[in-house]
N, C-alpha and C. Protein backbone atom coordinates (compact mmCIF):
# COMPACT_ATOMS: atom_id res chain seq x y z
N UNK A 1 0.85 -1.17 0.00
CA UNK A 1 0.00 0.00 0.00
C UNK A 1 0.90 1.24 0.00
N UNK A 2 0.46 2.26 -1.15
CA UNK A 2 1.34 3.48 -0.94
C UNK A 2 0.85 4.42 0.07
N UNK A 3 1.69 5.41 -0.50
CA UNK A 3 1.37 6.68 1.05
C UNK A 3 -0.04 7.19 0.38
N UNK A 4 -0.11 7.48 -0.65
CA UNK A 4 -1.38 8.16 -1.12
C UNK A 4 -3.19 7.60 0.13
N UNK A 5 -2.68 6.52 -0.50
CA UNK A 5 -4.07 5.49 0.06
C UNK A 5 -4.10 5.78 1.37
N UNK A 6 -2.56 6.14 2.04
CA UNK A 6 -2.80 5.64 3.59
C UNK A 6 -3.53 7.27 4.21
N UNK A 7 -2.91 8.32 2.97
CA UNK A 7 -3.07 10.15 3.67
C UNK A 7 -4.30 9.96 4.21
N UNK A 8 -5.57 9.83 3.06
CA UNK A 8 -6.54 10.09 3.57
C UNK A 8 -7.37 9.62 5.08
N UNK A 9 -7.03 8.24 5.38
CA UNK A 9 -7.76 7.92 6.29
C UNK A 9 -6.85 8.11 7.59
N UNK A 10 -5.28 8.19 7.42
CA UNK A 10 -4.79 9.13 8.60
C UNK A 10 -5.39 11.01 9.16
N UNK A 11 -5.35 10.86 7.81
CA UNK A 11 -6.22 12.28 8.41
C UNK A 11 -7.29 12.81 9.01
N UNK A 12 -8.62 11.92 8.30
CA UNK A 12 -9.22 11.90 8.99
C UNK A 12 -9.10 11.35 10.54
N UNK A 13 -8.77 9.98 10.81
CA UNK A 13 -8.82 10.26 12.14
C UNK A 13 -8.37 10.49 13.11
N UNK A 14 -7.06 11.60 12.45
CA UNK A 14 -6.65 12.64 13.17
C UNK A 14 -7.47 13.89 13.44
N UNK A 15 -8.64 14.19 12.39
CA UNK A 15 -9.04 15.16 12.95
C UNK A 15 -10.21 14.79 13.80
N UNK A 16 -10.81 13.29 13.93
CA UNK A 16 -11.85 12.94 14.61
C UNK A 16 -11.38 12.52 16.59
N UNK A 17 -10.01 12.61 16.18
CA UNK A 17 -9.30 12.61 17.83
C UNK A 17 -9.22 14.20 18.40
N UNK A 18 -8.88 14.83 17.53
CA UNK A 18 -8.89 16.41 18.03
C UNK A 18 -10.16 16.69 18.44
N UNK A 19 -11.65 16.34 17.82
CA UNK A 19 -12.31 16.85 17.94
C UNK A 19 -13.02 15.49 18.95
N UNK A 20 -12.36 14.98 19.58
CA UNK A 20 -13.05 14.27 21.01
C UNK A 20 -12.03 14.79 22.32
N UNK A 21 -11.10 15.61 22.02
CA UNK A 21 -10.14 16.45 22.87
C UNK A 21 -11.32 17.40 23.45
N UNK A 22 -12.09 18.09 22.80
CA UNK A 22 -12.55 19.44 23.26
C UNK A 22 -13.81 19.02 23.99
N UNK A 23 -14.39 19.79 25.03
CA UNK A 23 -14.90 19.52 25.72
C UNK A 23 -16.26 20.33 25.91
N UNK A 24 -17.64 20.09 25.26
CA UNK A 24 -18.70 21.58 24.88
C UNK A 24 -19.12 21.78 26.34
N UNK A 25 -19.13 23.03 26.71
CA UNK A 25 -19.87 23.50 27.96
C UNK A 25 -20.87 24.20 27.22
N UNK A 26 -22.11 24.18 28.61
CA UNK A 26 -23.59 24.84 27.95
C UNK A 26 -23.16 26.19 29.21
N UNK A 27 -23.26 27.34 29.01
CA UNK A 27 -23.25 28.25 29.76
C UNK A 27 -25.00 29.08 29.94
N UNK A 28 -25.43 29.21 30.73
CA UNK A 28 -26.86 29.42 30.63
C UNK A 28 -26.98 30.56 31.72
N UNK A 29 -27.98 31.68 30.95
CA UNK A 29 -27.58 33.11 32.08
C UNK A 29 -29.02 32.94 32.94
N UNK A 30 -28.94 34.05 33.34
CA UNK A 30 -30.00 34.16 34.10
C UNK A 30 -31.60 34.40 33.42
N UNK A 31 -31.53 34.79 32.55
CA UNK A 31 -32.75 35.25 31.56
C UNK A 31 -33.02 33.77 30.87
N UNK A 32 -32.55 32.91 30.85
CA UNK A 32 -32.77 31.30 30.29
C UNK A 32 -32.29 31.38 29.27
N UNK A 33 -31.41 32.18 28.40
CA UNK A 33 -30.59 31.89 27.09
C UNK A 33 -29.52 31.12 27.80
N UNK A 34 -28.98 29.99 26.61
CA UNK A 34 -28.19 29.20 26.81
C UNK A 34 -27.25 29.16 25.22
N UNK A 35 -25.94 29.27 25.97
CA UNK A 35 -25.09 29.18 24.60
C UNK A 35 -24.08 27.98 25.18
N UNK A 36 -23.75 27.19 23.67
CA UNK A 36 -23.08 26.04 23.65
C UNK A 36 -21.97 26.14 23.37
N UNK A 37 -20.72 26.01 24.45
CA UNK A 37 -19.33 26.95 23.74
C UNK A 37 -18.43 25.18 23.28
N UNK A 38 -17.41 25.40 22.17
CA UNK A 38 -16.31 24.41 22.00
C UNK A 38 -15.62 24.27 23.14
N UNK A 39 -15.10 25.06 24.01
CA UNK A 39 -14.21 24.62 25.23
C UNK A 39 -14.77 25.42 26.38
N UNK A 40 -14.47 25.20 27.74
CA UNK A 40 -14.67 26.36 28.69
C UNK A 40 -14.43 27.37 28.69
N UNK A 41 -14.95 28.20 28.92
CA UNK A 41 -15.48 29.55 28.45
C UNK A 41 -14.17 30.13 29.48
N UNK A 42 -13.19 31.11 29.55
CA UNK A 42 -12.44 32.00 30.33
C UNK A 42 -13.36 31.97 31.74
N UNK A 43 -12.55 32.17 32.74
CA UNK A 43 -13.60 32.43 33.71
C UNK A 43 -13.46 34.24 33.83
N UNK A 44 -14.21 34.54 34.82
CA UNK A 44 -14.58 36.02 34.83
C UNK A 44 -13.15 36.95 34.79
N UNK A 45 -12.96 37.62 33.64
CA UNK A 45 -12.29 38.68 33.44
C UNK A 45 -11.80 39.78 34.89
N UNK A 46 -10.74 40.29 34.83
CA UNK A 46 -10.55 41.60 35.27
C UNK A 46 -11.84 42.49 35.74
N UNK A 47 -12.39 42.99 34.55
CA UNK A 47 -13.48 43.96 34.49
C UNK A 47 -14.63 43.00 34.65
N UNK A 48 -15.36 41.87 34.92
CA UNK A 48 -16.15 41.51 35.39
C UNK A 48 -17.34 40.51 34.22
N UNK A 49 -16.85 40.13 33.17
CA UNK A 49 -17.43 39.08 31.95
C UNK A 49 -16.60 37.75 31.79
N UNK A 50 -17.48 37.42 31.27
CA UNK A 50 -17.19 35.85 31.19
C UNK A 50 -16.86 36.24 29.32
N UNK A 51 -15.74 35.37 28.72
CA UNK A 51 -16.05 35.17 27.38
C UNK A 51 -15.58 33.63 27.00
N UNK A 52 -16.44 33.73 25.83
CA UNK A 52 -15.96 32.46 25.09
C UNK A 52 -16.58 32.55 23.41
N UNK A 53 -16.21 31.71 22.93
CA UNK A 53 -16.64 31.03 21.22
C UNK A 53 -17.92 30.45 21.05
N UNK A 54 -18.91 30.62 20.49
CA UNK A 54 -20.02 29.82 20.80
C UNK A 54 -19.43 28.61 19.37
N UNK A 55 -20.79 27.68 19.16
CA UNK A 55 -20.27 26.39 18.19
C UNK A 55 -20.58 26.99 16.51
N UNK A 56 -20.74 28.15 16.72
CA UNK A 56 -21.09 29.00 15.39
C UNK A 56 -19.90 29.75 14.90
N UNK A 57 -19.11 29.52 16.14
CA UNK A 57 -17.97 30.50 15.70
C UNK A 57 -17.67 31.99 16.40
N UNK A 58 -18.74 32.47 17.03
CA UNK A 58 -19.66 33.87 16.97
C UNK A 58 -18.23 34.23 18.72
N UNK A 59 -17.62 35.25 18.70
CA UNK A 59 -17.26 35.59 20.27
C UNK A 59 -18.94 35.99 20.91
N UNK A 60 -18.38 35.97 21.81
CA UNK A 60 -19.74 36.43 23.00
C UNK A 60 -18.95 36.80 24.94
N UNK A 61 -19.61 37.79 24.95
CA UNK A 61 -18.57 38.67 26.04
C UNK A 61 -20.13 38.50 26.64
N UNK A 62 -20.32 37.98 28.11
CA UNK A 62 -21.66 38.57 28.75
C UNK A 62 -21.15 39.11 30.35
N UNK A 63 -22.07 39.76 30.98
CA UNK A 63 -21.47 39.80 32.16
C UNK A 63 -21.16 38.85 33.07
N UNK A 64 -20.39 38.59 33.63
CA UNK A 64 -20.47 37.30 35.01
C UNK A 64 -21.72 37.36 35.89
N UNK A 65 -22.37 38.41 36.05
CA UNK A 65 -23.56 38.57 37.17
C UNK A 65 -24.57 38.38 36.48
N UNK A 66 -24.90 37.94 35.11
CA UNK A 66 -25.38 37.25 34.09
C UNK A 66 -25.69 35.87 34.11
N UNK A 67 -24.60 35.21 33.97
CA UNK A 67 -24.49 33.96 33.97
C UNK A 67 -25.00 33.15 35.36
N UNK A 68 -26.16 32.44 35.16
CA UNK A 68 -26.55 31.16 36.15
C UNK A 68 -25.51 30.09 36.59
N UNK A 69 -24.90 29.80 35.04
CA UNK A 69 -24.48 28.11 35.52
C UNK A 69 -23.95 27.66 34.64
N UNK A 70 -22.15 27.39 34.04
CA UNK A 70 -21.60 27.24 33.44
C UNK A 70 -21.39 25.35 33.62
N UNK A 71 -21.85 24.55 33.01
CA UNK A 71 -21.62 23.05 32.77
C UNK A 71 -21.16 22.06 31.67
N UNK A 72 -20.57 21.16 31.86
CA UNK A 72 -19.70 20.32 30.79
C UNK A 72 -20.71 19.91 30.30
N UNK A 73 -21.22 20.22 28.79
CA UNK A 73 -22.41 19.05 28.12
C UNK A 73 -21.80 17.35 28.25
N UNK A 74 -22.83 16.91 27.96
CA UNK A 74 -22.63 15.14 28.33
C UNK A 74 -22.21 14.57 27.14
């Protein structure tokens, strides 16, 4: 078997191990919006926000006195 044959399916499940590395937290504020971040979200800033990435891509800065309840999805 050459290298050609072997690229593709090394790659892929190299990228299907990276993506069982990350860990989604649901962060949910007080008003009942809930955003689904790729990793744990920073915890509270200097000046007083939480940030993180939602699974859209999107940043999102909210306040810490905002946020209910930051948890590891299952």
């Amino acid at each position: 078997m050459n290298m050609k044959n072997l690229g593709l399916p090394l790659v892929a499940l190299t990228f299907l191990l990276l993506a069982g590395c990350s860990t989604q937290t649901v962060v949910t504020l007080q008003n009942g919006t809930q955003y689904l971040t790729k990793d744990t979200p920073k915890t509270k800033t200097a000046d007083g926000f939480y940030e993180f990435t939602d699974i859209a891509g999107k940043h999102v800065r909210v306040k810490a006195d905002d946020v209910a309840t930051v948890r590891k999805e299952n």
